[in-house]
PDB file of N, CA and C in Angstrom:
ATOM      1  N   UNK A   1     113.206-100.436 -71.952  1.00  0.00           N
ATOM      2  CA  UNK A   1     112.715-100.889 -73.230  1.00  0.00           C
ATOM      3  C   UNK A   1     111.347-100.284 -73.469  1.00  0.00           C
ATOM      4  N   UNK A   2     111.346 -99.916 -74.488  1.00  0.00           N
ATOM      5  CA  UNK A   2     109.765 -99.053 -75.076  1.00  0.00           C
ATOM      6  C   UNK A   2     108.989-100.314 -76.245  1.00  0.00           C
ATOM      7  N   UNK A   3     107.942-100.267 -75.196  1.00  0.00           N
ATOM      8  CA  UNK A   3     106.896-101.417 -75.934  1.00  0.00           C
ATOM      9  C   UNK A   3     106.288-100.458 -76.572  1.00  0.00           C
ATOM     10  N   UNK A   4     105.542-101.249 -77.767  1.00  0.00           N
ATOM     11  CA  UNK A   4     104.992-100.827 -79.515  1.00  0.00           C
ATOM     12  C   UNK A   4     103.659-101.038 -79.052  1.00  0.00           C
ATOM     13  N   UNK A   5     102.714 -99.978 -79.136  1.00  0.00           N
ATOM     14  CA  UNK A   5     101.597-100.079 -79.332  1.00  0.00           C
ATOM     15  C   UNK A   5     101.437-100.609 -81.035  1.00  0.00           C
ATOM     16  N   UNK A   6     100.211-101.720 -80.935  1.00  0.00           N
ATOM     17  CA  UNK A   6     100.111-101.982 -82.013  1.00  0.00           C
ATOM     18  C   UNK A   6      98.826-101.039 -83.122  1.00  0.00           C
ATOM     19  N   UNK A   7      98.053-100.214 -82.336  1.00  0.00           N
ATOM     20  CA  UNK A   7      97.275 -99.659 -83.031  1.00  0.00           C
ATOM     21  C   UNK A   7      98.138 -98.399 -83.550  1.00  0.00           C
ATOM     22  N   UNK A   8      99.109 -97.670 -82.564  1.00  0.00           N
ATOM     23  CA  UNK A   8      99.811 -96.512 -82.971  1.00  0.00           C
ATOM     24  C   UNK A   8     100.704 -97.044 -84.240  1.00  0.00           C
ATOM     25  N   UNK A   9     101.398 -98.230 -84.528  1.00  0.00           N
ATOM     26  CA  UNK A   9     102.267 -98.535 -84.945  1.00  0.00           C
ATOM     27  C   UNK A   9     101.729 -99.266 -86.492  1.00  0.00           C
ATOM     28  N   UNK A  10     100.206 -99.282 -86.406  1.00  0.00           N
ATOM     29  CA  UNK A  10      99.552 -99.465 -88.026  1.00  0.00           C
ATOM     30  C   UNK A  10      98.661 -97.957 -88.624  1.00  0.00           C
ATOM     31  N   UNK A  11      98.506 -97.392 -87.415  1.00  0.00           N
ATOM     32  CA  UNK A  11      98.542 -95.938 -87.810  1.00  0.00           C
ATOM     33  C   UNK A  11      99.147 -95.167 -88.596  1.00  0.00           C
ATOM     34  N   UNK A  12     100.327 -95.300 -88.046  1.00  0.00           N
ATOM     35  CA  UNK A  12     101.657 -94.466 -88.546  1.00  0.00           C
ATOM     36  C   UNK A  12     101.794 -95.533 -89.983  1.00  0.00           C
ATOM     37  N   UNK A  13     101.524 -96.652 -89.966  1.00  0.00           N
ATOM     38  CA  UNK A  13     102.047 -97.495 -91.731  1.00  0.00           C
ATOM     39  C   UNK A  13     100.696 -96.949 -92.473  1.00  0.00           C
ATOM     40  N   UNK A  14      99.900 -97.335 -91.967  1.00  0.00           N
ATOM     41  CA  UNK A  14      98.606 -96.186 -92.805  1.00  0.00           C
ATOM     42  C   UNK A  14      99.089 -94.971 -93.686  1.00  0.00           C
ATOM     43  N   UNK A  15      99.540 -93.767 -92.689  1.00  0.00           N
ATOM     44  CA  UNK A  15     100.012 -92.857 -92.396  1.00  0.00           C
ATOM     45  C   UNK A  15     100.936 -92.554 -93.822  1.00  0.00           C
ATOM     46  N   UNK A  16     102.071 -93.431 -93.382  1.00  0.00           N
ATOM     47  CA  UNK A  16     103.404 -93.682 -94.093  1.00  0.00           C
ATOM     48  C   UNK A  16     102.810 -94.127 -95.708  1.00  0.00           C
ATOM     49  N   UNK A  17     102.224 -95.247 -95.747  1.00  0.00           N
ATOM     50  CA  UNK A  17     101.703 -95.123 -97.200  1.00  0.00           C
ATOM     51  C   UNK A  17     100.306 -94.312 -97.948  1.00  0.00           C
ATOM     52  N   UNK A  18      99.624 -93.454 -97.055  1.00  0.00           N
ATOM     53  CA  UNK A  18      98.992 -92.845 -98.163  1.00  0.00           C
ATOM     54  C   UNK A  18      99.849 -91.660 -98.332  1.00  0.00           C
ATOM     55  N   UNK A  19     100.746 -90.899 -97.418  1.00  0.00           N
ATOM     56  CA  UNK A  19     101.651 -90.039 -97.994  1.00  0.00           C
ATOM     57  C   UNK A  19     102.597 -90.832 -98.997  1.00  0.00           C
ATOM     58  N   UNK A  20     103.247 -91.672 -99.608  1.00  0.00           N
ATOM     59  CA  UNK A  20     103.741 -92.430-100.431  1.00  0.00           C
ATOM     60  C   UNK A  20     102.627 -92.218-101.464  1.00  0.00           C
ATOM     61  N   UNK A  21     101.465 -92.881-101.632  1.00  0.00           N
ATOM     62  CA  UNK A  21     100.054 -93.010-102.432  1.00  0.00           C
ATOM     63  C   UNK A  21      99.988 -91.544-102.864  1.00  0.00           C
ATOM     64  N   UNK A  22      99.835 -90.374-101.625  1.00  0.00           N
ATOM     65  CA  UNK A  22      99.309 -89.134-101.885  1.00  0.00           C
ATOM     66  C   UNK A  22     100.944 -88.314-102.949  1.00  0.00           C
ATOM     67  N   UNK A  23     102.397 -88.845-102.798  1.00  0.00           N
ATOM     68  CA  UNK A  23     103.208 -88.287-103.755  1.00  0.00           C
ATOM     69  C   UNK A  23     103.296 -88.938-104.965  1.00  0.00           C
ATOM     70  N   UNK A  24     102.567 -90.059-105.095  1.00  0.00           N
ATOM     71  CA  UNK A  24     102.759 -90.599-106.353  1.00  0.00           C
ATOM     72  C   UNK A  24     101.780 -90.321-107.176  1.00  0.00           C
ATOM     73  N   UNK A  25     100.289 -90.037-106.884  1.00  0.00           N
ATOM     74  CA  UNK A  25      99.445 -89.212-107.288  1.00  0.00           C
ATOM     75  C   UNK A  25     100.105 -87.996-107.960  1.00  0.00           C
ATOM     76  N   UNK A  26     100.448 -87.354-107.409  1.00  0.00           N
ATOM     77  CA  UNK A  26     100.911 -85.507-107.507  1.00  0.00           C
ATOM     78  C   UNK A  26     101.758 -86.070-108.798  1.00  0.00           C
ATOM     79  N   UNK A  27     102.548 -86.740-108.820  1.00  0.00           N
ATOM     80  CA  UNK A  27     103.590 -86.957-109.934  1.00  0.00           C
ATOM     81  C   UNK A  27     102.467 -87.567-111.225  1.00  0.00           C
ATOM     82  N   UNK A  28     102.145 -88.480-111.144  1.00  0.00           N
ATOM     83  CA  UNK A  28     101.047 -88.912-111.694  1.00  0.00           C
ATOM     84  C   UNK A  28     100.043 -87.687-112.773  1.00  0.00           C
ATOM     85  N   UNK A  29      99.534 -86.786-111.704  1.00  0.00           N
ATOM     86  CA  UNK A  29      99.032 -85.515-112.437  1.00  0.00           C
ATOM     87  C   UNK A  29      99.436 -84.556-112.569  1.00  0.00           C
ATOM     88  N   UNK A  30     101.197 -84.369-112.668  1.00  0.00           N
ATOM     89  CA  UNK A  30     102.250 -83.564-112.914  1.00  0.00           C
ATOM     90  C   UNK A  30     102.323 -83.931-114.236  1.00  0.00           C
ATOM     91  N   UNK A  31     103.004 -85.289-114.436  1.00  0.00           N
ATOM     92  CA  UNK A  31     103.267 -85.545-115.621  1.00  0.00           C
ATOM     93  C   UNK A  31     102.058 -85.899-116.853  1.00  0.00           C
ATOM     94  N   UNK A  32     100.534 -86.294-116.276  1.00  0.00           N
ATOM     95  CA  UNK A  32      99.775 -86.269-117.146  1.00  0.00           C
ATOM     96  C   UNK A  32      99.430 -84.737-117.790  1.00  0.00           C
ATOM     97  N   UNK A  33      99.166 -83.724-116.772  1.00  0.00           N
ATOM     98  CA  UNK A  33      99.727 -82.527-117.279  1.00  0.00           C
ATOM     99  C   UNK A  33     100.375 -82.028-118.202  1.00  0.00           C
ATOM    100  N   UNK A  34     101.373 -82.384-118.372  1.00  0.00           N
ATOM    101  CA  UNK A  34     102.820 -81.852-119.410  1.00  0.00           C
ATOM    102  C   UNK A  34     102.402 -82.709-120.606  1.00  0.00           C
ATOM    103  N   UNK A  35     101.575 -84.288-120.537  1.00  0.00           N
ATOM    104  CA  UNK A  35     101.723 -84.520-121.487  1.00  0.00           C
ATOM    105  C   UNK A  35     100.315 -84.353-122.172  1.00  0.00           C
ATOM    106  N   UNK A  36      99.882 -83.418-121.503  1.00  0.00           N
ATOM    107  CA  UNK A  36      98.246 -82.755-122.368  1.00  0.00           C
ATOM    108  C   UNK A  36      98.887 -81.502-123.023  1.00  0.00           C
ATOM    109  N   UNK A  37      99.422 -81.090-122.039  1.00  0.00           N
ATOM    110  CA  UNK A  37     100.013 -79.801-122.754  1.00  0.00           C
ATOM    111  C   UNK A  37     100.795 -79.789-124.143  1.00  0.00           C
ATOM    112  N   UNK A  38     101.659 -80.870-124.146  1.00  0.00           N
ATOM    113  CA  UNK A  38     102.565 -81.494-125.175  1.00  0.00           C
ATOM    114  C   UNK A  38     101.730 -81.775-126.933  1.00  0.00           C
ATOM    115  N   UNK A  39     100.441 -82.524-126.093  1.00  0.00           N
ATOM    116  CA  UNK A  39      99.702 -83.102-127.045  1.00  0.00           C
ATOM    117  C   UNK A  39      98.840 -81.664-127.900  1.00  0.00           C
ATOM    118  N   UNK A  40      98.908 -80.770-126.995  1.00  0.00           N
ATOM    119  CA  UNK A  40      97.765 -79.755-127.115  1.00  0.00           C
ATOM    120  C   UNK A  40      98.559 -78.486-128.041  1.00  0.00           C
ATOM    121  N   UNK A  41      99.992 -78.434-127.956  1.00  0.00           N
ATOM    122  CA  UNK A  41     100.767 -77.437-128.417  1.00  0.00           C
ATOM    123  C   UNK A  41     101.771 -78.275-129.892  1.00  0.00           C
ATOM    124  N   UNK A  42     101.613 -79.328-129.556  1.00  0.00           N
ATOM    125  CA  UNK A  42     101.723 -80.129-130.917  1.00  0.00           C
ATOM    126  C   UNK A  42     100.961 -80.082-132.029  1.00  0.00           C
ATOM    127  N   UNK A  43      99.742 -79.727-131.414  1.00  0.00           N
ATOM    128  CA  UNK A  43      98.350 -79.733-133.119  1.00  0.00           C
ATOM    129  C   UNK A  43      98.632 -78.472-133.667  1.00  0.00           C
ATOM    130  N   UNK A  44      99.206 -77.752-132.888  1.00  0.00           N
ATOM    131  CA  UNK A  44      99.489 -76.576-133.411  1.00  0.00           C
ATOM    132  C   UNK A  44     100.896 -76.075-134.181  1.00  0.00           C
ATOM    133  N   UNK A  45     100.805 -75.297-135.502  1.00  0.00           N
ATOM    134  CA  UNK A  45     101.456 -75.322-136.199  1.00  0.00           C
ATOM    135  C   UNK A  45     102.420 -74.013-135.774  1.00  0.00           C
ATOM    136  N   UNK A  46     103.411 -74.294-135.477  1.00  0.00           N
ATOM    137  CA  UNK A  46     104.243 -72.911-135.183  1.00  0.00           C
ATOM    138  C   UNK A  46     105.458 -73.066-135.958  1.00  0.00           C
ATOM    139  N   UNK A  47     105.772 -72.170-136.512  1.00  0.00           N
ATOM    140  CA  UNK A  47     106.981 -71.807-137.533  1.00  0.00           C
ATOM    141  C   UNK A  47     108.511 -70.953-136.708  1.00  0.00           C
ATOM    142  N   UNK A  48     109.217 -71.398-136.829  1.00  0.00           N
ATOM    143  CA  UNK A  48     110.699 -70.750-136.316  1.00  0.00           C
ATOM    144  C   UNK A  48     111.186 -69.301-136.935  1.00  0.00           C
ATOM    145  N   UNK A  49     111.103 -68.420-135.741  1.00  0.00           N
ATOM    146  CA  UNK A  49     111.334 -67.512-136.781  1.00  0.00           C
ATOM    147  C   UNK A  49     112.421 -67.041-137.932  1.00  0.00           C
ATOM    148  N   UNK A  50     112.905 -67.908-137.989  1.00  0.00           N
ATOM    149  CA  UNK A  50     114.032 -67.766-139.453  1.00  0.00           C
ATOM    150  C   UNK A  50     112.869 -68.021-140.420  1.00  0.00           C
ATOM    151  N   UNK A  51     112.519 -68.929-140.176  1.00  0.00           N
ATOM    152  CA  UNK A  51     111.564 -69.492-141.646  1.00  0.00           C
ATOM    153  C   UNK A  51     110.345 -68.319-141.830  1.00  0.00           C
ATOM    154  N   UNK A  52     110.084 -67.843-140.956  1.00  0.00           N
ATOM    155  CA  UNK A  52     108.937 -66.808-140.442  1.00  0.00           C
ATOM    156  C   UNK A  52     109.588 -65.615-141.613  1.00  0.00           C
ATOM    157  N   UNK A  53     110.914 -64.906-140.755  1.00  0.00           N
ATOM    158  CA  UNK A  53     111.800 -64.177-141.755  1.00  0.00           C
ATOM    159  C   UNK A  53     111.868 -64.238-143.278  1.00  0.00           C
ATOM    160  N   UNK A  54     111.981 -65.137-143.761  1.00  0.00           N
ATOM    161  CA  UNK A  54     112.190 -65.955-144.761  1.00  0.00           C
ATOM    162  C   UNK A  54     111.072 -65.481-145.702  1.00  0.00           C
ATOM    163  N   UNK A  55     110.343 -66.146-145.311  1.00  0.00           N
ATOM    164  CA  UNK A  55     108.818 -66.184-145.882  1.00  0.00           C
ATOM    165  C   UNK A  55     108.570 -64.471-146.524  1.00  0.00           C
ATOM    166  N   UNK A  56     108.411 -63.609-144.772  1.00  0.00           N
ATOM    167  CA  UNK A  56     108.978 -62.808-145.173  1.00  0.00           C
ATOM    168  C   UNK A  56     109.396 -61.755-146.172  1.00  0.00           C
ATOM    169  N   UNK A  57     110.760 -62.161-146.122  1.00  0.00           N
ATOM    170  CA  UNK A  57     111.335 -61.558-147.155  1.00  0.00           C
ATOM    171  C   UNK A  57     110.765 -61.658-149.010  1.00  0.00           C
ATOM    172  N   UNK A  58     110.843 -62.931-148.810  1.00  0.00           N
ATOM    173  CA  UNK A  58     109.723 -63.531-149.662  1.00  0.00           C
ATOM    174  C   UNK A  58     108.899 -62.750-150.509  1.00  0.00           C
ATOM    175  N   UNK A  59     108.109 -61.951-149.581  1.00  0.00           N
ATOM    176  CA  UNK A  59     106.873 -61.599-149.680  1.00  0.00           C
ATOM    177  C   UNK A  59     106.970 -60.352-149.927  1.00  0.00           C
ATOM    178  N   UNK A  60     107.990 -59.375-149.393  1.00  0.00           N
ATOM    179  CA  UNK A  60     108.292 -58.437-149.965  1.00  0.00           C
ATOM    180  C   UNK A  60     109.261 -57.999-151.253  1.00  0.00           C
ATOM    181  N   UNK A  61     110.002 -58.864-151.387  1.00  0.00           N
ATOM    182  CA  UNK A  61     110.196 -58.850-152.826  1.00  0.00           C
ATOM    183  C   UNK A  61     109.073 -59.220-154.081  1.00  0.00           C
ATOM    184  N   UNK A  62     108.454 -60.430-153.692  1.00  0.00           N
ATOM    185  CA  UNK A  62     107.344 -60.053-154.843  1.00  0.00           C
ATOM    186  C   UNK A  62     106.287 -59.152-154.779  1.00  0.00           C
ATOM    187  N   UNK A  63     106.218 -58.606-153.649  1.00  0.00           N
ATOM    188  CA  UNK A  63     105.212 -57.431-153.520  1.00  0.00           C
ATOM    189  C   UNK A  63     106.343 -55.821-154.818  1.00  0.00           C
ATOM    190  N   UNK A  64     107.412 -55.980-154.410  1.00  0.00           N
ATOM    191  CA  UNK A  64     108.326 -55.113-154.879  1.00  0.00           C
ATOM    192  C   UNK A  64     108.041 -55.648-156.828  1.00  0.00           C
ATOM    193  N   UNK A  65     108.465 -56.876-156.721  1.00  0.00           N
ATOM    194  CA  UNK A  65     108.276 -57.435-158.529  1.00  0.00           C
ATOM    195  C   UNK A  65     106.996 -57.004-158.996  1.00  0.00           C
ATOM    196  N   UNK A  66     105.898 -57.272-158.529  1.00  0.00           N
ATOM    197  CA  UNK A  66     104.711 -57.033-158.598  1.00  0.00           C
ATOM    198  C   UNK A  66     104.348 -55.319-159.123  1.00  0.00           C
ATOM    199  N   UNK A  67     105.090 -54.791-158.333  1.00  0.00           N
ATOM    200  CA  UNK A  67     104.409 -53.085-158.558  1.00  0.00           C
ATOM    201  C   UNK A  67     105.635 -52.927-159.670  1.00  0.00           C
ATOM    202  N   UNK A  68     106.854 -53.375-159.662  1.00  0.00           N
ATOM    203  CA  UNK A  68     107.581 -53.152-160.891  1.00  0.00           C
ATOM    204  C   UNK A  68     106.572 -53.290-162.388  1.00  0.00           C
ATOM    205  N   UNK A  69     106.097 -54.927-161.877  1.00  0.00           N
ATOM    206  CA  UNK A  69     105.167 -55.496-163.526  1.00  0.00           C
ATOM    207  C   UNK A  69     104.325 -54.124-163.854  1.00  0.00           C
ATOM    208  N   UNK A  70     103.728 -53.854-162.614  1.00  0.00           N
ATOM    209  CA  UNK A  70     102.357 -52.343-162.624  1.00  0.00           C
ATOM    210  C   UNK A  70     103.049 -51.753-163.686  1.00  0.00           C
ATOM    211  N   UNK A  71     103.877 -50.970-163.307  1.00  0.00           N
ATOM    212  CA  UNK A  71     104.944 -50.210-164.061  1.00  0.00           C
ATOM    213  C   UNK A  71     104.552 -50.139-165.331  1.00  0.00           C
ATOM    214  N   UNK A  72     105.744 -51.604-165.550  1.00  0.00           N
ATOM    215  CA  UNK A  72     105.493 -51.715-166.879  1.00  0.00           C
ATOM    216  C   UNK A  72     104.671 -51.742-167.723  1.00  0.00           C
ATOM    217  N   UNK A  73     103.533 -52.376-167.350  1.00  0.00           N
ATOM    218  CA  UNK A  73     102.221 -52.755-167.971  1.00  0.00           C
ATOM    219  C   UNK A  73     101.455 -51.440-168.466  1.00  0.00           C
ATOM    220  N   UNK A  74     101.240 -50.439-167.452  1.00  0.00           N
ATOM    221  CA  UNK A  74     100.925 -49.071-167.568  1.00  0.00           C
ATOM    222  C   UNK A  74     101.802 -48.202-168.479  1.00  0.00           C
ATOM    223  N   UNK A  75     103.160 -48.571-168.839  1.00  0.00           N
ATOM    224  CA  UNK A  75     103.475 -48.034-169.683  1.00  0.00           C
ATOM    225  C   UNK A  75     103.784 -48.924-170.767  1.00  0.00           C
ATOM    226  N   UNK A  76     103.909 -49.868-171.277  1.00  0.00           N
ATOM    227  CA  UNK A  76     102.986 -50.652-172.606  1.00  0.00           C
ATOM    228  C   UNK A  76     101.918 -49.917-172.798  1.00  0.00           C
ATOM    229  N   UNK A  77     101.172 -49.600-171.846  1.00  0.00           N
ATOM    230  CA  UNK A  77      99.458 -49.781-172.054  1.00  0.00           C
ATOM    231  C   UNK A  77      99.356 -47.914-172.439  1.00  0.00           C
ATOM    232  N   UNK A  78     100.288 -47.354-171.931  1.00  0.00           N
ATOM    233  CA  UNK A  78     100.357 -45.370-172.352  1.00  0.00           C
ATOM    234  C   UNK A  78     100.995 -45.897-174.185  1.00  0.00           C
ATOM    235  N   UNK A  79     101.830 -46.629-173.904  1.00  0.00           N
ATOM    236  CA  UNK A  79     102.650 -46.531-175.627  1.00  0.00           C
ATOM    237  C   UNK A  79     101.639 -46.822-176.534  1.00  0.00           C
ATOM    238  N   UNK A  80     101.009 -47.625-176.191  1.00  0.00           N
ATOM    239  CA  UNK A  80      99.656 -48.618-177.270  1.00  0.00           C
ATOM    240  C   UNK A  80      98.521 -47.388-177.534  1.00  0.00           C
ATOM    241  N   UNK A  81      98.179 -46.548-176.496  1.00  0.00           N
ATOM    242  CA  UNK A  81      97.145 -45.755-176.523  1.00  0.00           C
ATOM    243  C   UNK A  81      97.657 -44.817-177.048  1.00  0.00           C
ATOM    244  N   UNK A  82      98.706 -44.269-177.310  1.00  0.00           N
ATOM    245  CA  UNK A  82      99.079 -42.906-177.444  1.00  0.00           C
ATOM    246  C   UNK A  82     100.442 -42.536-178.099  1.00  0.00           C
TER     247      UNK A  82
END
């Protein structure tokens, strides 16, 4: 029969719960982590790029309408003068 030291045997529960203490920590500032990150990439406005596309396209058609109006306007503006 193997007798229990009692100092080895509150050692090792020491032991046993600050490794318990020391993984629940780690999780603790794992997940406070993710949720800074979360909070931090949330203020920020990011668009999908379909809608990105979109926009886009958007933008080059009235850039296209736009130099059409030029066009026209310049030639109103030759007929009126001349």
């Amino acid at each position: 029969m193997q007798s229990e030291n009692p100092v080895i045997a509150d050692f090792v529960k020491l032991m046993n719960n600050a490794v318990g203490t020391f993984a629940g920590m780690t999780r603790e500032a794992r997940e406070s982590g993710r949720e800074r990150i979360r909070e931090a990439l949330g203020g920020l406005d990011f668009v999908a790029r379909e809608e990105f596309e979109a926009v886009k396209a958007m933008a080059a058609k009235a850039r296209e309408e736009a130099e059409d109006l030029k066009a026209r306007v310049a030639a109103l503006e030759a007929k009126i003068k001349g």
